[in-house]
Protein backbone atom coordinates (compact mmCIF):
# COMPACT_ATOMS: atom_id res chain seq x y z
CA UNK A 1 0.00 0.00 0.00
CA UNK A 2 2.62 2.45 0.63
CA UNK A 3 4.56 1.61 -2.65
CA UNK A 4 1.35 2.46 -4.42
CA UNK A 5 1.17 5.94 -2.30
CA UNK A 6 4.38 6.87 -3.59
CA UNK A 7 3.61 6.69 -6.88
CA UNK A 8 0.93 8.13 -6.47
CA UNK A 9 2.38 11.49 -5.10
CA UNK A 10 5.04 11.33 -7.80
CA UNK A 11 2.21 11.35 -10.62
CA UNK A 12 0.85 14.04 -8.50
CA UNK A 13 4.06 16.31 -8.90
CA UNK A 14 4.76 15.10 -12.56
CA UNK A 15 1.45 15.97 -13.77
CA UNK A 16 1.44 19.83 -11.90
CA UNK A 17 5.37 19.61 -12.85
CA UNK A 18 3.82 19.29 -16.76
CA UNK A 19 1.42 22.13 -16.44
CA UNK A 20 3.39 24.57 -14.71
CA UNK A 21 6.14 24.21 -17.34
CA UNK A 22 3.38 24.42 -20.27
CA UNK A 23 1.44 27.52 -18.59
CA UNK A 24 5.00 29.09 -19.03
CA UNK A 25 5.18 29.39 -23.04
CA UNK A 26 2.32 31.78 -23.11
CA UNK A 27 4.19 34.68 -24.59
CA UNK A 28 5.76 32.28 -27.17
CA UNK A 29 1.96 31.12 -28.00
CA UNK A 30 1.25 35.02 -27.98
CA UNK A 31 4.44 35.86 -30.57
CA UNK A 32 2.93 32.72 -32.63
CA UNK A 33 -0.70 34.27 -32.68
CA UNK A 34 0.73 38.04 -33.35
CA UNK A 35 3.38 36.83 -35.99
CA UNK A 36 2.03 33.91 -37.91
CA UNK A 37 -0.81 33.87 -40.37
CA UNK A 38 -3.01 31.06 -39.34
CA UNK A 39 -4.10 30.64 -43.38
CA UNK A 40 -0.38 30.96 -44.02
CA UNK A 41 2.81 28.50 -43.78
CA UNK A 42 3.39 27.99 -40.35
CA UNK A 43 5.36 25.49 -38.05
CA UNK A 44 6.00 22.32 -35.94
CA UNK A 45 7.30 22.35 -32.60
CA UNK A 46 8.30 20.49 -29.28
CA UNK A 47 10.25 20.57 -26.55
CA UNK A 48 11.52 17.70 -24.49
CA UNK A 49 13.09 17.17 -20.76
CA UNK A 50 15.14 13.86 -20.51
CA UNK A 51 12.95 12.10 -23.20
CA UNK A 52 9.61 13.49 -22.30
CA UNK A 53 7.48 16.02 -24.48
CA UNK A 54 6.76 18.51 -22.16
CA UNK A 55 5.02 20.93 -24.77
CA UNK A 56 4.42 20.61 -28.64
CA UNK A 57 2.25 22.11 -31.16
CA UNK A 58 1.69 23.57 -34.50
CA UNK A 59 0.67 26.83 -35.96
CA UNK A 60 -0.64 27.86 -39.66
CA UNK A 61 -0.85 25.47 -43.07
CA UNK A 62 0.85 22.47 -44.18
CA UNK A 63 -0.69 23.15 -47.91
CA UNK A 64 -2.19 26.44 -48.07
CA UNK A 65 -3.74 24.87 -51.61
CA UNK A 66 -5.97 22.11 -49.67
CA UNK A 67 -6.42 24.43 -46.52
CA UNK A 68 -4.98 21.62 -44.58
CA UNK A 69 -3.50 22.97 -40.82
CA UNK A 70 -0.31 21.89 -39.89
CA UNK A 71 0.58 19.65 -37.12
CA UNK A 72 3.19 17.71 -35.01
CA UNK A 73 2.98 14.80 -37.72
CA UNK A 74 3.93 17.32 -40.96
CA UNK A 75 6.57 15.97 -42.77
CA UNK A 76 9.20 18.78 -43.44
CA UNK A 77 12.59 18.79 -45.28
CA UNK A 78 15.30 19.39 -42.98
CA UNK A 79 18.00 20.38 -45.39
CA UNK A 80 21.14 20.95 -43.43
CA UNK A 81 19.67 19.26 -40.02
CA UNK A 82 20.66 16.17 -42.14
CA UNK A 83 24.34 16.31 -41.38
CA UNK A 84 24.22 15.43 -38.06
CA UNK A 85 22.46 12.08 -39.49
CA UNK A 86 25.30 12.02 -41.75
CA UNK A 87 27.76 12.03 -39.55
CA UNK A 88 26.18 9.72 -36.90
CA UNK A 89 26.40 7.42 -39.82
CA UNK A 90 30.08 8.02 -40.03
CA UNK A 91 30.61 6.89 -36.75
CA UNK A 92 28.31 3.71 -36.87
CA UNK A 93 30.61 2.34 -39.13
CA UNK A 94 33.65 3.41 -37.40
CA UNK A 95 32.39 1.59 -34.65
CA UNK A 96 31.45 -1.21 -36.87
CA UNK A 97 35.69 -1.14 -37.80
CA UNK A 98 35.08 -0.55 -41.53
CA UNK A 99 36.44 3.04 -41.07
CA UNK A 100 38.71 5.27 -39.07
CA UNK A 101 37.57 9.63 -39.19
CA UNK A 102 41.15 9.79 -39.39
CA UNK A 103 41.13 7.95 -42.53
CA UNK A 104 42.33 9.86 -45.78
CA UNK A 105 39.40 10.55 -47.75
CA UNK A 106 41.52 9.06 -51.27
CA UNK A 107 41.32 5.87 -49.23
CA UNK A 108 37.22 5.59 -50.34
CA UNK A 109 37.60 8.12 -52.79
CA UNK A 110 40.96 8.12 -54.50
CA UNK A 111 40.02 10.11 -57.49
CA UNK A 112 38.71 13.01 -55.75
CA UNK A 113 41.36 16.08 -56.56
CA UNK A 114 42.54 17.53 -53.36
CA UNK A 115 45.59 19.46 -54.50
CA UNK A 116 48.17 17.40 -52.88
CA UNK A 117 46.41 18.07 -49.42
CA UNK A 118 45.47 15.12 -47.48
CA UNK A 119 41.88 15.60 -46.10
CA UNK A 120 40.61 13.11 -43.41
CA UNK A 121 36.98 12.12 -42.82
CA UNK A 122 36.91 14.09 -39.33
CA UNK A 123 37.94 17.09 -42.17
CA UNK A 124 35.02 16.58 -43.81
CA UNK A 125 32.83 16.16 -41.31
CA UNK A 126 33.89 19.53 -38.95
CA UNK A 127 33.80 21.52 -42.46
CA UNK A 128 37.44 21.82 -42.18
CA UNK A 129 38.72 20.36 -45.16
CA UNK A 130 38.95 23.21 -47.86
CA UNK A 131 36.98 22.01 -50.00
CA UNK A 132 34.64 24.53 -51.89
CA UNK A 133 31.00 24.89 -50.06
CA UNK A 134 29.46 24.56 -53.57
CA UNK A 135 29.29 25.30 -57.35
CA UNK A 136 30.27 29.56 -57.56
CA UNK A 137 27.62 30.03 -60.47
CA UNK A 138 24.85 30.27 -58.25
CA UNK A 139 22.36 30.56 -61.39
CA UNK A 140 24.12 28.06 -63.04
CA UNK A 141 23.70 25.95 -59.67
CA UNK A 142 19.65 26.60 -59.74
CA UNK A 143 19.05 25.51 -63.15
CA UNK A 144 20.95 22.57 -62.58
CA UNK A 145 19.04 21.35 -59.57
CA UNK A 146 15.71 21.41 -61.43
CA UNK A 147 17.15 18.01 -63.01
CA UNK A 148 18.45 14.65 -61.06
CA UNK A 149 22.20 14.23 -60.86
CA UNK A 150 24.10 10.68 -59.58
CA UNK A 151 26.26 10.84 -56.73
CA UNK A 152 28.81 10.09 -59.16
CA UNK A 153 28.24 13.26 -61.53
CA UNK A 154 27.94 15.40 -58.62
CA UNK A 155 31.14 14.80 -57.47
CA UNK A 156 32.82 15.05 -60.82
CA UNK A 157 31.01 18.60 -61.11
CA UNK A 158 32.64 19.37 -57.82
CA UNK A 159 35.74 18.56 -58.33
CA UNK A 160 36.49 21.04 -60.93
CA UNK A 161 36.24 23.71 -58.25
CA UNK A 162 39.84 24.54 -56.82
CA UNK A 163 40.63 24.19 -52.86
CA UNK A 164 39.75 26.99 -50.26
CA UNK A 165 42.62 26.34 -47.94
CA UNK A 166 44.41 23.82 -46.62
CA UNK A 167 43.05 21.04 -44.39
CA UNK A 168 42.25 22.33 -40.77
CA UNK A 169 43.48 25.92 -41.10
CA UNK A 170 39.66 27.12 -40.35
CA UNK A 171 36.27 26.32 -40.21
CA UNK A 172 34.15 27.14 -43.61
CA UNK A 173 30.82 25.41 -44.43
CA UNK A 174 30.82 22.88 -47.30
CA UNK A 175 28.14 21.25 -48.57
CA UNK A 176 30.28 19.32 -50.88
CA UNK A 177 32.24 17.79 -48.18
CA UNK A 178 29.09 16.20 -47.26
CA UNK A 179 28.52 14.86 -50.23
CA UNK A 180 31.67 13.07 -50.31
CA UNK A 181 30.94 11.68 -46.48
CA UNK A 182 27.21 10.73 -48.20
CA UNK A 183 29.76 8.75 -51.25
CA UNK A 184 32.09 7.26 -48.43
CA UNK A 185 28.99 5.69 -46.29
CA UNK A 186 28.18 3.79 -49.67
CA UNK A 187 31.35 2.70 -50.88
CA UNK A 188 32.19 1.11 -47.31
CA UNK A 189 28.59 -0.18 -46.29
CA UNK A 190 27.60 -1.25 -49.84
CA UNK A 191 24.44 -0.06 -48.98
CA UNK A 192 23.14 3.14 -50.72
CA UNK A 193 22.74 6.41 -48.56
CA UNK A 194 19.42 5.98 -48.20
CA UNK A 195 19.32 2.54 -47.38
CA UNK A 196 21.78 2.90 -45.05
CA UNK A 197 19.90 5.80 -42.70
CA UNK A 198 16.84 3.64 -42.96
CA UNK A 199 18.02 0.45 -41.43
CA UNK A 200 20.61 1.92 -39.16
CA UNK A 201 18.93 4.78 -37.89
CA UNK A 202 15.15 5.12 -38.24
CA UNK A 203 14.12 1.81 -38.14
CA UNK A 204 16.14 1.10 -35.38
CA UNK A 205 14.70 4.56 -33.49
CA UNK A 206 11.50 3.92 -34.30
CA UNK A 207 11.13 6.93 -36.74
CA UNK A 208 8.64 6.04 -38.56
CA UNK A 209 7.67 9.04 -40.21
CA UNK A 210 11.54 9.96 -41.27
CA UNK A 211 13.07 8.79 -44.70
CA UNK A 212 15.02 10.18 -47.60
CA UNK A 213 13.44 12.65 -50.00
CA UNK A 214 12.53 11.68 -53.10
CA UNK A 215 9.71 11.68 -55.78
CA UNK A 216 7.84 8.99 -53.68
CA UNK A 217 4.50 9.58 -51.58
CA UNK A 218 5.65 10.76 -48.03
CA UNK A 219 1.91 10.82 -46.10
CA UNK A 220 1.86 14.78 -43.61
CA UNK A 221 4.34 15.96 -46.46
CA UNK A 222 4.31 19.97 -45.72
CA UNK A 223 4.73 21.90 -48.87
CA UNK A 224 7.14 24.66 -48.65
CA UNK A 225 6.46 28.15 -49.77
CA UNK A 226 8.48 31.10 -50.41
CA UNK A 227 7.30 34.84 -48.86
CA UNK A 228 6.92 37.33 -51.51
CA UNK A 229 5.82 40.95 -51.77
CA UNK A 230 2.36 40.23 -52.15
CA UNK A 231 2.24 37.10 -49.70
CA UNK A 232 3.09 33.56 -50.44
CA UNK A 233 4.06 31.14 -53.71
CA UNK A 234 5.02 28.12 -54.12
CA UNK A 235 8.76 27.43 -53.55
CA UNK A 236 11.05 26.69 -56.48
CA UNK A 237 11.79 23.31 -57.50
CA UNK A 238 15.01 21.15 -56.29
CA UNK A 239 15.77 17.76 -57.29
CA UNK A 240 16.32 15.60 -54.19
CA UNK A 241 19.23 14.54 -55.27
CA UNK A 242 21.30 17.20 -55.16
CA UNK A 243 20.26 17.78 -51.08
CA UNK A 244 21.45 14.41 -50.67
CA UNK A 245 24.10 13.81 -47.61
CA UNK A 246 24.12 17.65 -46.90
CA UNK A 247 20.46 17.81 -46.32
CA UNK A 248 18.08 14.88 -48.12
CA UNK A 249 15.99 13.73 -45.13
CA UNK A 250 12.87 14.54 -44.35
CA UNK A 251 11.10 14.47 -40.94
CA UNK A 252 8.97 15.88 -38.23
CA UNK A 253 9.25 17.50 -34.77
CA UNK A 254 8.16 14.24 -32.63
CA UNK A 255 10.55 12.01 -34.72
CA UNK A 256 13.42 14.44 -34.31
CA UNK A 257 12.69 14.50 -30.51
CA UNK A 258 13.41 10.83 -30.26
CA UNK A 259 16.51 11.13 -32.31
CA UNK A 260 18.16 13.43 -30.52
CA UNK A 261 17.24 11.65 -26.96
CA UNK A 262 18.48 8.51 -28.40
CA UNK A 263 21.70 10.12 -29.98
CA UNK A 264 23.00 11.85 -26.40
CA UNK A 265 21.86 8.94 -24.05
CA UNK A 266 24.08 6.26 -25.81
CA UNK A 267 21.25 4.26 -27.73
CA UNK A 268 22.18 4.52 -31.20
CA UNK A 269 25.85 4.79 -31.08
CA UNK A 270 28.14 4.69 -27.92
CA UNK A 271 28.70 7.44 -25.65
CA UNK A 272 32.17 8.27 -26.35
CA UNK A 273 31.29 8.91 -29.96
CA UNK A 274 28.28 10.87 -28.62
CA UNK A 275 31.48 13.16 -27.01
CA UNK A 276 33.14 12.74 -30.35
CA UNK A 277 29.93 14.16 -32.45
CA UNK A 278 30.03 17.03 -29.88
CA UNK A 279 33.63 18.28 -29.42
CA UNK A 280 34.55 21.54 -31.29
CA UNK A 281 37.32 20.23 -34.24
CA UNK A 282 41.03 21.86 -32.66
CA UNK A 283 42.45 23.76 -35.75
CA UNK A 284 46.08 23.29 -36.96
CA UNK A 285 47.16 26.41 -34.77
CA UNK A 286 45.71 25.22 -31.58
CA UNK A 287 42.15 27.04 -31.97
CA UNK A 288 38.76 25.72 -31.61
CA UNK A 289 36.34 26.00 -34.16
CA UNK A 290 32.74 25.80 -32.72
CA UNK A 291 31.93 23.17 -35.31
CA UNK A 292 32.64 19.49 -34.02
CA UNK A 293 30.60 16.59 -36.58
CA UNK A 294 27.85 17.49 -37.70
CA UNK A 295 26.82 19.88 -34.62
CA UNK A 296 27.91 23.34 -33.58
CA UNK A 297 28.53 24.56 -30.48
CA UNK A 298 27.48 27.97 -29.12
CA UNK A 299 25.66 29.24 -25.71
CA UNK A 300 22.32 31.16 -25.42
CA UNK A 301 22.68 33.34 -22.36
CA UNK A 302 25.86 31.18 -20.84
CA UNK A 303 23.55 28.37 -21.24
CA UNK A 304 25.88 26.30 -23.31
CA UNK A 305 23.87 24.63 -26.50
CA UNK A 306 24.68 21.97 -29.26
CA UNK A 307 22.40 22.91 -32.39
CA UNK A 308 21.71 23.02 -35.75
CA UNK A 309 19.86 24.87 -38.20
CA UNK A 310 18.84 24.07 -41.95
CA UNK A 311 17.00 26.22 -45.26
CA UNK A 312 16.58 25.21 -48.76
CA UNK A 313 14.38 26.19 -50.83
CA UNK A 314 10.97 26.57 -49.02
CA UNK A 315 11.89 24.90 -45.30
CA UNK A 316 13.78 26.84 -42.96
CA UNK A 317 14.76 24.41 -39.64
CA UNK A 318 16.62 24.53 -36.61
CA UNK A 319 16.88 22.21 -33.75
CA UNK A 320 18.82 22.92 -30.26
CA UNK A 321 20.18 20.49 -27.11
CA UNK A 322 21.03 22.37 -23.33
CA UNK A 323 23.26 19.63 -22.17
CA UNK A 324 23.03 21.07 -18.61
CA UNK A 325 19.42 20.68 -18.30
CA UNK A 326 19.00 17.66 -21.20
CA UNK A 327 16.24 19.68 -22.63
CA UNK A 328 16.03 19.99 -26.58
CA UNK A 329 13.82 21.81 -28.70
CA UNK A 330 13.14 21.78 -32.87
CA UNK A 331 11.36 23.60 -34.66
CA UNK A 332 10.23 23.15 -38.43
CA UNK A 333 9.00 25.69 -41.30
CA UNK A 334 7.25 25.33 -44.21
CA UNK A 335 8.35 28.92 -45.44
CA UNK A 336 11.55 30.47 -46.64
CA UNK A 337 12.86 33.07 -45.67
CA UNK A 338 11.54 32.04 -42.39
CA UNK A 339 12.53 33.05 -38.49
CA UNK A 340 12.75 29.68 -36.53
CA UNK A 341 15.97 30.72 -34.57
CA UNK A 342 13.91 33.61 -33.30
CA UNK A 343 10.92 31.55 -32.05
CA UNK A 344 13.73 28.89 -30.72
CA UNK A 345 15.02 32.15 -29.02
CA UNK A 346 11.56 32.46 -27.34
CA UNK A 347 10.97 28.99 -25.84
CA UNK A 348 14.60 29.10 -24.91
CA UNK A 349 13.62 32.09 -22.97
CA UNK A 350 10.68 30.43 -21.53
CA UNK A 351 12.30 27.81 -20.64
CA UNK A 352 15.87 28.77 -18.85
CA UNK A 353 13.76 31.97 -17.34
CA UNK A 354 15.65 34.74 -19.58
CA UNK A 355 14.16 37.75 -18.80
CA UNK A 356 14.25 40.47 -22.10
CA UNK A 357 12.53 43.55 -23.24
CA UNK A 358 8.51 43.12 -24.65
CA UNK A 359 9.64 44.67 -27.98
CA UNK A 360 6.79 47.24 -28.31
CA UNK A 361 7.23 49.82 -30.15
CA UNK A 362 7.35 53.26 -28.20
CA UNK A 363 7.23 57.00 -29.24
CA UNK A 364 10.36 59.12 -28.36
CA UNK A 365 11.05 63.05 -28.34
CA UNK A 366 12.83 64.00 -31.19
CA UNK A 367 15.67 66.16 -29.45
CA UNK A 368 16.30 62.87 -27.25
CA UNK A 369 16.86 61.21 -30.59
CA UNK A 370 19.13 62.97 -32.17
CA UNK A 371 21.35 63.35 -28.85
CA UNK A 372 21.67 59.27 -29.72
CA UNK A 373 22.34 59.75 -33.40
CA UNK A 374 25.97 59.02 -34.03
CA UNK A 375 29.14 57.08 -34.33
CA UNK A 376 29.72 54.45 -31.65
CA UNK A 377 33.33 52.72 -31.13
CA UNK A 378 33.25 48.93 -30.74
CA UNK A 379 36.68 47.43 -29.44
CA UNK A 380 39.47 49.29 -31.32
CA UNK A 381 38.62 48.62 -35.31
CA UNK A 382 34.71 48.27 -35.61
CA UNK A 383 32.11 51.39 -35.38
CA UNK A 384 28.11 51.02 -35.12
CA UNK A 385 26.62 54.43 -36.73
CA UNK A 386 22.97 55.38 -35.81
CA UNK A 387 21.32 57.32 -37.86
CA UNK A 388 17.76 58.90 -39.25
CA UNK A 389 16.51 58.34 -42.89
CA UNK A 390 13.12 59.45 -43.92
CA UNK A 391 11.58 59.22 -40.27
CA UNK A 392 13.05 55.97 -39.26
CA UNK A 393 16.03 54.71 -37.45
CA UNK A 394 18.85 52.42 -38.83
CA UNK A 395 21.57 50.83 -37.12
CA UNK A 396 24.92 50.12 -39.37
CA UNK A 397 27.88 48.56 -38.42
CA UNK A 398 31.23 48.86 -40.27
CA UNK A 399 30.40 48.60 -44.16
CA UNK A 400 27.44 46.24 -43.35
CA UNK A 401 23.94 46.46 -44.56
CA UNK A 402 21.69 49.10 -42.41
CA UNK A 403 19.13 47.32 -40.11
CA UNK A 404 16.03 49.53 -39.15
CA UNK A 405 15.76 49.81 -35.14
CA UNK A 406 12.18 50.57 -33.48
CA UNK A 407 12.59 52.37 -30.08
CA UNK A 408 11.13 51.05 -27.41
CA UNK A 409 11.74 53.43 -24.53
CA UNK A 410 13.56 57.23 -24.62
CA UNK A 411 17.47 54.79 -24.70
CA UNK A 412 16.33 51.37 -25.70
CA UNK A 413 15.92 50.30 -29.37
CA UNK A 414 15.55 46.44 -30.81
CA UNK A 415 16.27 45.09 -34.34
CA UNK A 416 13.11 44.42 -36.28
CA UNK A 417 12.27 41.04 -36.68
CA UNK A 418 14.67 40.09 -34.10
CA UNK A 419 15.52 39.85 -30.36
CA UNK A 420 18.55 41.54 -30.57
CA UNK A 421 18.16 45.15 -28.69
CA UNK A 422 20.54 47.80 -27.55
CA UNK A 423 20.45 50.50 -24.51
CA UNK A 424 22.16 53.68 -24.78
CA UNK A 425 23.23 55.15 -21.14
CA UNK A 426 26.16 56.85 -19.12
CA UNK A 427 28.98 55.20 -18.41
CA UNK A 428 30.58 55.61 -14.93
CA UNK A 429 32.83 58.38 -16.78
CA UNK A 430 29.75 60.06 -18.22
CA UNK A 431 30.69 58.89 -21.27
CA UNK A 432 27.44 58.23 -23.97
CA UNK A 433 27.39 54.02 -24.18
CA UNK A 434 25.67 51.87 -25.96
CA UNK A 435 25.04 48.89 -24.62
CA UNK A 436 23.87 45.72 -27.60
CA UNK A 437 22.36 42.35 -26.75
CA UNK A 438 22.92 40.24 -29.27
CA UNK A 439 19.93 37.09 -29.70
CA UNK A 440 19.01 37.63 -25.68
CA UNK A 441 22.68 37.47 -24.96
CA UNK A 442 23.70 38.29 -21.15
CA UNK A 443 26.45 39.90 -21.49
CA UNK A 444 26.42 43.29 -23.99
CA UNK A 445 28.86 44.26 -26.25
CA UNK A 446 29.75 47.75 -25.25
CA UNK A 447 30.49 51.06 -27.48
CA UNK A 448 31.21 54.15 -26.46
CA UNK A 449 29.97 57.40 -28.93
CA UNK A 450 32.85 59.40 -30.48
């Protein structure tokens, strides 16, 4: 009897535990009902604590066409979210002993043109390898994706284009060095890419709803949409093919939720590759890029995170792990350009109690404004000018593009269509300061006005 009283009281406190934590997103709900067109393209959503959901949703249209509202189940592509799928798959077969990340990539691929350089796996896997990110003709690119390409092809288009740098001098996104990881799972395994994410990963997870991208009939497929003047239209076409390893996979929020649980408790592969997966790559001169495999690492208010985000042509997606509280969140778009980093912003928020500003807009006297107006020194060789055009405010920093800024108090401004904000104040030597919060950051980054 007093075994079933205990768990008893501990259903008690999980299921108040559960509502107080999903009574706290209601200014996320708010920003969702504010921001997002319920007859537009909307999103997927969840959040998870060791495993559990503890709040999911969806807002807006899978198909605006067929008026049919999105949900938890939509089917979206995750374009570059894949690569940390591609890289787990890496690391299955290392484990299996059919390859080493230290392995030279000529050892798979021994045609592949790499200048003389050798490039390892791990190389191509922390986008350290210098090889190009992609094709330079960027119209030439887009016509070219309307069509299906081999594996094969692809790489012989891509190796026309000349090295970057040499192998772990920096960090610089490729999407062709994924390519060649999605060529070196299928020479080793014998297995195609596809095949080999299916059996190794979602069948064995359980993802059911998760699968390469292709011309075949995926059931909750969202259809992506791109945002134009007038309002929405239906994205551009992309062959499948060419996504492949560096973002082919399609999925949804509860799937990716079990993935990621699975991935950092030791399920799918072992815990010491987990650390692998998750370690920033150590450059040649002793620096560490925030890339490891396949993940990045970065902090949201000193809470330290391991994330990735993903767009192509009608998705945006972007996906997020707090190792210090085991809580992960993803969230999927149907639309491109799209702001999922700022709503993942929000629930982080929410959820780590980050207080920030409410973003309203406020009026301001205009001889307070232009005693702000000016040229503000960042650090010794970088300058943020604020200045007036046509009855609105831009920020601009260095030879950058001008943002517009909406004030929100008589010193407080924030970025529109962001969470970034600044604060303009005295310093201790009554010097004019401004002080900018970058994404909800905690720390500012301080400039004084010259």
């Amino acid at each position: 009897m007093k075994n079933n009283s205990n768990k008893l009281i501990v259903l008690i406190i999980m299921i108040f535990s559960h509502q107080s934590l999903a009574t706290s997103f209601n200014n996320f709900e708010k920003y969702l009902k504010n921001n997002i067109k319920k007859e537009g393209p909307g999103i997927a959503y969840i959040v998870t604590t060791q495993g559990k959901t503890i709040y999911s949703g969806a807002y807006g249209m899978a198909n605006i066409e067929l008026g049919t509202p999105m949900s938890t189940n939509s089917v979206f592509k995750l374009a570059s979210i894949t690569k940390q799928f591609t890289s787990a798959a890496i690391l299955i077969l290392q484990e299996q002993g059919k390859l080493s990340i230290k392995d030279n990539i000529h050892k798979y691929i021994p045609n592949y043109p790499t200048e003389s350089h050798e490039i390892t796996i791990e190389n191509l896997m922390s986008h350290t390898s210098g090889i190009a990110r992609n094709l330079p003709d960027r119209r030439k690119l887009q016509e070219l994706r309307k069509s299906s390409i081999s594996v094969d092809e692809m790489l012989t288009l891509f190796s026309e284009q000349p090295m970057q740098f040499s192998p772990g001098e920096k960090m610089r996104y490729s999407n062709i060095g994924y390519v060649l990881l999605g060529k070196i799972i299928e020479v080793v395994s014998g297995q195609s890419y596809a095949e080999f994410i299916e059996t190794n990963i979602f069948k064995k997870l359980g993802m059911n709803n998760s699968q390469y991208d292709g011309l075949q009939i995926i059931p909750n497929r969202a259809t992506g949409y791109h945002r134009t003047i007038d309002g929405y239209e239906n994205a551009d076409w992309v062959d499948s093919s060419w996504r492949y390893a560096a973002g082919g996979l399609v999925s949804t929020v509860n799937d990716l939720a079990v993935w990621y649980h699975s991935l950092a408790s030791g399920k799918l592969i072992s815990l010491n590759s987990y650390r692998q997966m998750i370690t920033p790559f150590k450059l040649n001169d002793g620096r560490q890029s925030q890339y490891a495999l396949g993940l990045n690492n970065f902090e949201i208010h000193k809470n330290k995170v391991i994330a990735h985000n993903g767009g192509t042509s009608g998705f945006s997606t972007t996906a997020v792990y707090f190792p210090e509280q085991d809580t992960y969140i993803a969230i999927l778009s149907n639309e491109r350009p799209s702001t999922p980093h700022k709503l993942l912003l929000l629930l982080s928020a929410e959820i780590l109690g980050i207080s920030y500003p409410e973003f309203k807009s406020s009026k301001i006297e205009n001889t307070q404004l232009k005693k702000m107006m000016g040229k503000y020194q960042i650090g010794q060789n970088s300058v943020r000018r604020l200045f007036e055009e046509e009855g609105r405010v831009y920020s601009q920093r260095d030879d950058g593009l001008p943002y517009e800024v909406i004030a929100m108090s008589d010193n407080s401004f924030y970025f529109k269509n962001s969470l970034s904000y600044f604060v303009i104040e005295k310093d201790e030597n009554d010097n004019q300061a401004m002080l900018y919060y970058a994404s909800l950051s905690a720390i500012p980054e301080r400039a004084v006005k010259l």
